[in-house]
Each structure stands twice: as C-alpha cells, then as structure tokens.
N, C-alpha and C. Protein backbone atom coordinates (compact mmCIF):
# COMPACT_ATOMS: atom_id res chain seq x y z
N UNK A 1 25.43 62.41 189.55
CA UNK A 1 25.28 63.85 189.67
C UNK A 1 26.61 64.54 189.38
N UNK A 2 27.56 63.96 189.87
CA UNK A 2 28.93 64.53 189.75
C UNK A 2 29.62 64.43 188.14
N UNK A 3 28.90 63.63 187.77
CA UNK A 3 29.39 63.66 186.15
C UNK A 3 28.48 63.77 185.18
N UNK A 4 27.40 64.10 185.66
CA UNK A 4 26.67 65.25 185.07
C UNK A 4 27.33 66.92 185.30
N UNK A 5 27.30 67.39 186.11
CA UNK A 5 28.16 68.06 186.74
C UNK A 5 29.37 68.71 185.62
N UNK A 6 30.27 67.42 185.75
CA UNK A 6 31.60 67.84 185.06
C UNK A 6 31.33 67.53 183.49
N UNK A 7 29.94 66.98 183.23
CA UNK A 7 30.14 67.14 181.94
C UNK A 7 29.24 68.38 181.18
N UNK A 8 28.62 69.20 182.16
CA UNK A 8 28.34 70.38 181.83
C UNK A 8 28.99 71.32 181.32
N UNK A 9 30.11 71.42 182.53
CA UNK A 9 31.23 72.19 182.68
C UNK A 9 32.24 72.33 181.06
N UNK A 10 32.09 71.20 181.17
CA UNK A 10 33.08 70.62 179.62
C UNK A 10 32.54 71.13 178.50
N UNK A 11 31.09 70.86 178.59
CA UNK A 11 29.88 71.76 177.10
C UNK A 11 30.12 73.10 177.32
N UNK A 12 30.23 73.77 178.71
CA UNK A 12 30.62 75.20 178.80
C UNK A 12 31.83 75.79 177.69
N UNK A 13 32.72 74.15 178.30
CA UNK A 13 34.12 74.93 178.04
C UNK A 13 34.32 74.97 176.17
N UNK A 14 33.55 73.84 175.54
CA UNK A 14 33.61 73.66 174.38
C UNK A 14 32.92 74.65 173.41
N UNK A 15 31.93 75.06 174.42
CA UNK A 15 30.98 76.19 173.60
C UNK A 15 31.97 77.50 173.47
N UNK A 16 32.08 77.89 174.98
CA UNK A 16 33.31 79.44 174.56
C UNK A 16 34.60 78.89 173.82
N UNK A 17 35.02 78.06 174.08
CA UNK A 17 35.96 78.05 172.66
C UNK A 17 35.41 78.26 171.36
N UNK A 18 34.46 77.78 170.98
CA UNK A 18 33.97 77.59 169.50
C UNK A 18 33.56 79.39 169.44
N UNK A 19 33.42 79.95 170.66
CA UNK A 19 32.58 80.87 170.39
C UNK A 19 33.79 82.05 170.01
N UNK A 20 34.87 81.55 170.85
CA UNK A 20 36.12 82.46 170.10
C UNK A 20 36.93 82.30 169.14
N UNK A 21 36.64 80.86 168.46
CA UNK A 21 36.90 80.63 167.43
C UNK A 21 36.05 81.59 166.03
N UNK A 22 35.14 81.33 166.21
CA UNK A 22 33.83 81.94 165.61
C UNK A 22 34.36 83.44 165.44
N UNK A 23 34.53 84.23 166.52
CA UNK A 23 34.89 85.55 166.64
C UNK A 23 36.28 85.92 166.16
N UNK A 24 37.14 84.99 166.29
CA UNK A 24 38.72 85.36 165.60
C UNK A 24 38.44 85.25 164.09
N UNK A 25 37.46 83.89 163.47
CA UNK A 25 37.27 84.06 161.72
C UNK A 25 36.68 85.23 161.37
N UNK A 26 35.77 85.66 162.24
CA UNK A 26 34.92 86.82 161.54
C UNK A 26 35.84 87.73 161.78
N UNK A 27 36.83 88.08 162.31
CA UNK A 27 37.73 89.08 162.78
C UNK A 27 38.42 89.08 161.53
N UNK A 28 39.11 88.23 161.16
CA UNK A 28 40.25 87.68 160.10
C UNK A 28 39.41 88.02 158.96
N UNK A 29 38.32 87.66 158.90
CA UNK A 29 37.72 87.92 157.46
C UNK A 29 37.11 89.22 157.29
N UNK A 30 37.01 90.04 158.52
CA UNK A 30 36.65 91.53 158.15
C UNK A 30 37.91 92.41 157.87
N UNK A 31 39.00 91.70 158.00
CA UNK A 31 40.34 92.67 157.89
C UNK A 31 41.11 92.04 156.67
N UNK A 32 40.68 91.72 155.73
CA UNK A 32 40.74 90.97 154.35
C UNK A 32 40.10 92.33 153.58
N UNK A 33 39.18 92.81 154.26
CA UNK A 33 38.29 93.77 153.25
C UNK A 33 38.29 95.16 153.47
N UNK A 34 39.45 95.57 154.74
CA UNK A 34 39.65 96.75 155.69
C UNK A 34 39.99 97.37 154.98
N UNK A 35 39.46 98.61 154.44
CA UNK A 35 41.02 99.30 153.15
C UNK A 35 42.40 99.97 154.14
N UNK A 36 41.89 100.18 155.27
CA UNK A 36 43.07 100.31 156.28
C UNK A 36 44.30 99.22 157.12
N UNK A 37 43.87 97.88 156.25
CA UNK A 37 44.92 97.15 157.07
C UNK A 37 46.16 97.31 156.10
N UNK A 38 46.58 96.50 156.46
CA UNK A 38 48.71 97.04 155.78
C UNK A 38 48.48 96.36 154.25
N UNK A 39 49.40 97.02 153.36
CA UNK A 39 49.27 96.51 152.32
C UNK A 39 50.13 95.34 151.80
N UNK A 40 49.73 94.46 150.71
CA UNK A 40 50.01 93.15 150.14
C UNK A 40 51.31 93.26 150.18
N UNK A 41 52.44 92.24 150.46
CA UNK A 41 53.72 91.85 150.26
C UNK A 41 53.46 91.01 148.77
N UNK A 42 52.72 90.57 148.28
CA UNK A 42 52.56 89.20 147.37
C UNK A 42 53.31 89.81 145.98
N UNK A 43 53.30 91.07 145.99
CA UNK A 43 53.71 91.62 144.63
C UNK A 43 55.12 92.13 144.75
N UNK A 44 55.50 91.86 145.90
CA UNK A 44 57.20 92.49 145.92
C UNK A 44 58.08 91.26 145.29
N UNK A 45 59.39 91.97 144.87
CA UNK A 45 60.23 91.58 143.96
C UNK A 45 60.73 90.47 145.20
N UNK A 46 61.29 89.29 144.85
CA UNK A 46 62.37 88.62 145.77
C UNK A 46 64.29 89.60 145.43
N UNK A 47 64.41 89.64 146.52
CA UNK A 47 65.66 90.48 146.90
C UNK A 47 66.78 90.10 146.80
N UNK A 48 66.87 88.51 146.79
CA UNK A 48 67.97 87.99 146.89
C UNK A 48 68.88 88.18 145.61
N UNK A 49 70.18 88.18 145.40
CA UNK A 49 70.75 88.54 144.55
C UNK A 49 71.18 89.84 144.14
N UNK A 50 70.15 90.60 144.87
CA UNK A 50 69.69 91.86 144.65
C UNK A 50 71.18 92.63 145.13
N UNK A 51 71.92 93.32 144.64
CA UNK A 51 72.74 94.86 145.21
C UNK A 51 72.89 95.54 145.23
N UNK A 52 72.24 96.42 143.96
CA UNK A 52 72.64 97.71 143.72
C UNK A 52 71.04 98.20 143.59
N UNK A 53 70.62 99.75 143.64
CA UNK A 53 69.62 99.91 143.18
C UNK A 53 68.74 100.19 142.11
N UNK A 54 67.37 99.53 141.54
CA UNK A 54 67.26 98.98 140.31
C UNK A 54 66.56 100.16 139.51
N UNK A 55 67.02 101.62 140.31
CA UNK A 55 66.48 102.95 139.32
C UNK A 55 68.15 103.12 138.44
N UNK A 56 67.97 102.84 136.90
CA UNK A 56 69.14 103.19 136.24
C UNK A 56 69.47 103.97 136.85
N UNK A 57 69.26 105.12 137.03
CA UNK A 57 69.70 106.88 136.68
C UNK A 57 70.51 106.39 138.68
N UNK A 58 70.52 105.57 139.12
CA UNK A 58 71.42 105.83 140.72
C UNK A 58 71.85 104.70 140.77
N UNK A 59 71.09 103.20 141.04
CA UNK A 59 72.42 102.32 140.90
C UNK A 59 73.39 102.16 142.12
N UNK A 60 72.59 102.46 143.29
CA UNK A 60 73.22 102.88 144.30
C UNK A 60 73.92 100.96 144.89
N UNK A 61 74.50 100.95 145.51
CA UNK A 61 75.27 99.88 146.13
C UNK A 61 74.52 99.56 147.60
N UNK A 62 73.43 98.66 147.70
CA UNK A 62 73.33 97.97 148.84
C UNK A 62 74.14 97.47 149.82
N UNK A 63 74.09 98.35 151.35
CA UNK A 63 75.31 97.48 152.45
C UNK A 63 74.33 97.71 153.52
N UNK A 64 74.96 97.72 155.07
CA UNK A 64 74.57 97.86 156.20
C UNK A 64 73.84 98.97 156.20
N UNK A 65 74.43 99.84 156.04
CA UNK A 65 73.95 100.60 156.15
C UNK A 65 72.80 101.59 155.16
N UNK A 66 73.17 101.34 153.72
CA UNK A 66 71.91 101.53 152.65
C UNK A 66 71.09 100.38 152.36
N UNK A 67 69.71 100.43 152.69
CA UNK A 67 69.40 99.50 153.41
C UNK A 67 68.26 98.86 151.88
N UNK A 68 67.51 97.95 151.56
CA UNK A 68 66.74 97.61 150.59
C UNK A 68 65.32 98.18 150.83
N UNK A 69 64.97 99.26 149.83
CA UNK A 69 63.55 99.40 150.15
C UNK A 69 62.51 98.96 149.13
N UNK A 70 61.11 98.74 149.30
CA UNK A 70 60.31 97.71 148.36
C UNK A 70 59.30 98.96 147.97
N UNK A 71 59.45 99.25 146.68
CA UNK A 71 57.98 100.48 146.30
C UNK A 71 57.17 99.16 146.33
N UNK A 72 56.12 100.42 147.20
CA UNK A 72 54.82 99.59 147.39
C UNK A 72 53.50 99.25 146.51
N UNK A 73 53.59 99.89 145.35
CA UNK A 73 52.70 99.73 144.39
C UNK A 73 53.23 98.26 143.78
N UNK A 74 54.74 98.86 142.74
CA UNK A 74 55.44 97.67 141.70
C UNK A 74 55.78 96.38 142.65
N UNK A 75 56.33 96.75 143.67
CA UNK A 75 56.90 95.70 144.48
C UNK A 75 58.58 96.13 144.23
N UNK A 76 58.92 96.46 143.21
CA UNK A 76 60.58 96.66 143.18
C UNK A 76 61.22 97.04 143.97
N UNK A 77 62.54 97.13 143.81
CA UNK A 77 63.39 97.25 144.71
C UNK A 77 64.80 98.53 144.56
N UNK A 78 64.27 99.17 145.90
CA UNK A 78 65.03 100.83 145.62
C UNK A 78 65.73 101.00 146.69
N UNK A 79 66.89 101.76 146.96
CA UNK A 79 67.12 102.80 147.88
C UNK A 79 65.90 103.65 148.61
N UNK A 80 66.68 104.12 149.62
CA UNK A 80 65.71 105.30 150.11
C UNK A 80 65.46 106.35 149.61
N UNK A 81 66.45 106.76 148.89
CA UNK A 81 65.86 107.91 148.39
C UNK A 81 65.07 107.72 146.78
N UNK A 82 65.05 106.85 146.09
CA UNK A 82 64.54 106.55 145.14
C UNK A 82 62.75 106.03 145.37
N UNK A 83 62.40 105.72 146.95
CA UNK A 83 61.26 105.48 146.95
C UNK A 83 60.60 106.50 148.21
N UNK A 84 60.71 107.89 147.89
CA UNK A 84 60.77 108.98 148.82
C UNK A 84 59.24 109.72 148.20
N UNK A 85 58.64 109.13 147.35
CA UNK A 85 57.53 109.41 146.88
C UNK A 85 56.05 108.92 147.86
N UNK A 86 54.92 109.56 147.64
CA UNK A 86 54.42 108.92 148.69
C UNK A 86 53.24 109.27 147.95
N UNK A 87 52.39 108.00 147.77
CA UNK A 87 50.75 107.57 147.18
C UNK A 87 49.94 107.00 148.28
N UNK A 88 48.73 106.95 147.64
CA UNK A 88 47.85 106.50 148.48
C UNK A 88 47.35 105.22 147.79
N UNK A 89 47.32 104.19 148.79
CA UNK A 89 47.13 102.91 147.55
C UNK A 89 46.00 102.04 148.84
N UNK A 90 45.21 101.16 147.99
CA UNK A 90 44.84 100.36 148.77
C UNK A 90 45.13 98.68 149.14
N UNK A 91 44.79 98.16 150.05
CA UNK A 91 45.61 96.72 150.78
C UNK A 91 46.22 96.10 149.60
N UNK A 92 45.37 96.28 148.31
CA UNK A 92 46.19 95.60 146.84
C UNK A 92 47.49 96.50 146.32
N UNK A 93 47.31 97.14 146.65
CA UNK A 93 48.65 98.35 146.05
C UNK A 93 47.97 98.95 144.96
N UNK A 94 46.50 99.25 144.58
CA UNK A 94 45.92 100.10 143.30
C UNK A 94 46.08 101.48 144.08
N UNK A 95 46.27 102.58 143.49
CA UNK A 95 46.12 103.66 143.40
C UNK A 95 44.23 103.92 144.26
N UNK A 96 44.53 104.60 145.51
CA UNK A 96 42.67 104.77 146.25
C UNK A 96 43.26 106.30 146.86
N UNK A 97 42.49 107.11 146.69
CA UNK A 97 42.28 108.46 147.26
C UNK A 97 41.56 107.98 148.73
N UNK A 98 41.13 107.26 148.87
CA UNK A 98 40.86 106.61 150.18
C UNK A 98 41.85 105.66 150.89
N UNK A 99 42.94 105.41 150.27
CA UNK A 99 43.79 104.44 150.88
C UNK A 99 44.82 105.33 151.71
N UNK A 100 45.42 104.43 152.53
CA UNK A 100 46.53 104.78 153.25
C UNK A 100 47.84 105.53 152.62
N UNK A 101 48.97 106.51 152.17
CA UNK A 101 49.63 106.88 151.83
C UNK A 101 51.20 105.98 151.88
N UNK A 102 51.91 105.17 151.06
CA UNK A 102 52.52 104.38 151.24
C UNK A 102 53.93 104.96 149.93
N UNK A 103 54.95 104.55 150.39
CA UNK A 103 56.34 105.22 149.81
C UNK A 103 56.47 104.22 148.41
N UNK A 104 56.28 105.54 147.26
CA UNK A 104 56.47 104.46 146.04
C UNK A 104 57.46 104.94 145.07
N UNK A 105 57.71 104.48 144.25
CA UNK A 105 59.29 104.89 143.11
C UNK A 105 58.34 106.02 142.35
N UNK A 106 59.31 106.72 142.06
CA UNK A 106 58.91 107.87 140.99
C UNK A 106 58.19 107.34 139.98
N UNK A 107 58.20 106.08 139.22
CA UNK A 107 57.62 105.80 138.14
C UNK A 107 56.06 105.46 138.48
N UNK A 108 55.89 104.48 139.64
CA UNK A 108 54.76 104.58 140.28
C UNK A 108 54.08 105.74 140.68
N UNK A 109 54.65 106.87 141.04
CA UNK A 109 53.79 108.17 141.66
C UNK A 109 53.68 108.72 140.32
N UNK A 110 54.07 108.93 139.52
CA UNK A 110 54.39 109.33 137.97
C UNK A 110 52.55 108.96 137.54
N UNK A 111 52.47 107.24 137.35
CA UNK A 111 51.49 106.79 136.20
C UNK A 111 50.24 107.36 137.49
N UNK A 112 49.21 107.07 136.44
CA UNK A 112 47.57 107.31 136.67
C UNK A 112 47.26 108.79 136.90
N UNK A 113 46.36 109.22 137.36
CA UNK A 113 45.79 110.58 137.48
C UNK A 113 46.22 110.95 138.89
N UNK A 114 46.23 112.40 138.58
CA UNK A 114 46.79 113.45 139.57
C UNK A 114 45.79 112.70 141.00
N UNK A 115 44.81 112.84 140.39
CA UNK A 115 43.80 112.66 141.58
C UNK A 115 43.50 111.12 142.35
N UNK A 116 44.45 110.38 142.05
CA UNK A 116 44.39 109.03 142.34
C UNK A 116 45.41 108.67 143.89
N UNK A 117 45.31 109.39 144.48
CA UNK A 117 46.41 109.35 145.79
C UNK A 117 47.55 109.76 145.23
N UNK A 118 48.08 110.61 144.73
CA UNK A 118 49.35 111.50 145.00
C UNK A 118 49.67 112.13 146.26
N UNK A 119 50.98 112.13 146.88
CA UNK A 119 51.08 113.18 147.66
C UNK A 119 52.59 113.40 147.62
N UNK A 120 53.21 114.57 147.56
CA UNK A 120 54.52 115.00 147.41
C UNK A 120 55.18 115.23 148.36
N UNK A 121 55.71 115.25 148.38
CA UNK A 121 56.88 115.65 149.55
C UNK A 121 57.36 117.46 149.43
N UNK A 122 56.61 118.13 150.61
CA UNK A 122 56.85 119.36 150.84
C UNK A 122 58.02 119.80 151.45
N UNK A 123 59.09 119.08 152.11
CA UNK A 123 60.25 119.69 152.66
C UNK A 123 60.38 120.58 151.98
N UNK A 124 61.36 120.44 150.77
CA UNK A 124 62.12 121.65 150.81
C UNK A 124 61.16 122.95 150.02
N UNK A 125 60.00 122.56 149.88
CA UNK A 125 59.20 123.71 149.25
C UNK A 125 58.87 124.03 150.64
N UNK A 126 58.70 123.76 151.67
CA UNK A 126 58.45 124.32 153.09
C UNK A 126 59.76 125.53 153.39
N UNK A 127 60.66 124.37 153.39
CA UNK A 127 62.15 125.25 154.01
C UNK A 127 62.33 126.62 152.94
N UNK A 128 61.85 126.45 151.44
CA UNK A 128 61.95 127.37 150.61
C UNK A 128 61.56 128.89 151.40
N UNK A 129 60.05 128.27 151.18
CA UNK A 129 59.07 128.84 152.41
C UNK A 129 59.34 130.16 153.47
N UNK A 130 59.99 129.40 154.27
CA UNK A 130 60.47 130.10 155.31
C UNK A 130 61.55 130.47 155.28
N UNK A 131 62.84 130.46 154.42
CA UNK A 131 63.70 131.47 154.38
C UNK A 131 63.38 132.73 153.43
N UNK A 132 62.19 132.25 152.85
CA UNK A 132 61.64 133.39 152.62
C UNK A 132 61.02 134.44 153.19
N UNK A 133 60.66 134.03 154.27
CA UNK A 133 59.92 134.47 155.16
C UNK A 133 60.61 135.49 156.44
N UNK A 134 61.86 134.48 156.55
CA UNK A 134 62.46 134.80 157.45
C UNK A 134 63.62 136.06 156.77
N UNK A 135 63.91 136.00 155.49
CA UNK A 135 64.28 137.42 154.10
C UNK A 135 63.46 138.14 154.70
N UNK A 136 61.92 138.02 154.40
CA UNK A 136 61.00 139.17 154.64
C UNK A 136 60.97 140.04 156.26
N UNK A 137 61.17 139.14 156.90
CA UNK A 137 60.97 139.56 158.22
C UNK A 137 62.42 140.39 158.79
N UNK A 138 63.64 139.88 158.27
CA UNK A 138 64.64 140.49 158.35
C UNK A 138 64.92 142.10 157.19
N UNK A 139 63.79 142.31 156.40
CA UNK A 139 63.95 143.24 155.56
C UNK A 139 62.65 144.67 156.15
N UNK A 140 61.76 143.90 156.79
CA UNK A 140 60.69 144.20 157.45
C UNK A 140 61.57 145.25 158.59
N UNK A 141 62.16 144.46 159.09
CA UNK A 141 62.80 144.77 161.04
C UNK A 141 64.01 146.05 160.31
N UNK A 142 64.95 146.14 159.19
CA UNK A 142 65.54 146.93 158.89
C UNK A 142 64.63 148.36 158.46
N UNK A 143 63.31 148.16 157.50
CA UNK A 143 62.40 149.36 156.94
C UNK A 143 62.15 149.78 158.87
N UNK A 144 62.07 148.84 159.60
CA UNK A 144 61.50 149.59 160.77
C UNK A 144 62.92 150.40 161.73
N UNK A 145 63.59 149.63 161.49
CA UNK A 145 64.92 150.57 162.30
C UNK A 145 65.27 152.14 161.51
N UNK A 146 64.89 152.12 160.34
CA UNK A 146 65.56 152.90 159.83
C UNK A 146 64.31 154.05 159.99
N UNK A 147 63.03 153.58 160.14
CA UNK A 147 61.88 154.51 160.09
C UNK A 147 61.94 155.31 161.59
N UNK A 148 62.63 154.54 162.50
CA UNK A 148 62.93 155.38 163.73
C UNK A 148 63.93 155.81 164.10
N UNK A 149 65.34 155.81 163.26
CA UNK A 149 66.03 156.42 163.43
C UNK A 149 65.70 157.77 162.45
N UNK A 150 64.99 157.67 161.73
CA UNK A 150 64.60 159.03 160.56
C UNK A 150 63.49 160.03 160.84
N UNK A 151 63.26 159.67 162.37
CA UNK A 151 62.24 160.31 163.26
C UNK A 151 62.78 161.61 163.33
C-alpha cells in the first residue's frame, strides 16, 4: 500500500512537470511569432575592431564614454547621434507600421516608403514651436499693456 502510495505521488510529480514543460514550449514558440517581442540581434555587425563611427560624414572616435550603438534594421554600427532616427520594424528588422519603433541610421529611415514605420524626431520642431509661442504671447501681453494704458 505504501508503495503504491509513493508511487502515485511520483506519476503526480512527473505529470506536472511535463505539464510545465509543455507550457514553457508553447510559451517559447508563441513569442517566436509575437511582432512585439524584442528584435533580432542575428543581423548586427560584430564590433570588435570596431572605433570610430562607420557614418563617413562623422567618424566619431569610440571611448567610455561614446558608447557603440547597433542600427536596428542594417545591424551597423553608429554613435548616438547617428542612430537618433526612429522606425518601426518588426522582430526581423523589416520595416511594419505595426511593429515596435526602434533607433535606426539615417540611411535605414531614408529607404522604403514614407508609410512603412517612419517616425521623426520632433524636439526641436517642438522647441521651435514654443518659442514661438511664447514670441506670441509676449507680443500679445505688450498689445494688451499698451491697450490699457491708451484708455
């Protein structure tokens, strides 16, 4: 009875394992096909050797502190500010208006259609923006001082 018993226990224990085994593959294999999980490393450049940055036109000098960044479409290898562009690509790095928005080199945000995940970087058309704004509002507040002192 007693080892009947413990060998129940043991089929218990063998079954929920298998059964979370079972559940971690199907897990693993639904996030293979996620267009939201992180995108492919397989296409980035190897770095080693690597020092300076590989946009002619900057050429910048890799140290501690300028650090190696990987456009995420080509895989190459940039500075920060050379990969300050930002697409929408999916887990392969293709161009998806449904994909996640990921930092790519100018030449990458450059090719395919407007409508293929572009997205720009609004800073300084923002900051433009509002010192414009803030012109207007300071030109605004003077038409009004002067309209009550002309009372």
């Amino acid at each position: 009875m007693m080892a009947q018993q413990y060998n129940s226990q043991q089929q218990g224990q063998l079954l929920w394992t298998r059964q979370v085994e079972i559940a971690s593959t199907a897990e693993q294999n639904a996030s293979e096909f996620d267009i939201n999980t992180e995108i492919t490393r397989q296409h980035w450049k190897i770095q080693d050797g690597i020092i300076n940055c590989r946009n002619k036109q900057c050429m910048k000098k890799f140290s501690l502190i300028e650090r190696i960044h990987h456009c995420r479409r080509c895989g190459d290898i940039f500075c920060k500010e050379c990969v300050s562009y930002l697409r929408r690509l999916n887990r392969l790095a293709h161009p998806d208006p449904e994909g996640k928005a990921y930092k790519v080199c100018k030449k990458c945000f450059d090719e395919g259609k407007d409508s293929e995940g572009q997205k720009r970087r609004l800073t300084e058309y923002f900051f433009a923006l509002r010192r414009r704004g803030q012109e207007n509002a300071i030109v605004s507040e003077n038409n009004h001082i002067d309209k009550w002192r002309n009372r």
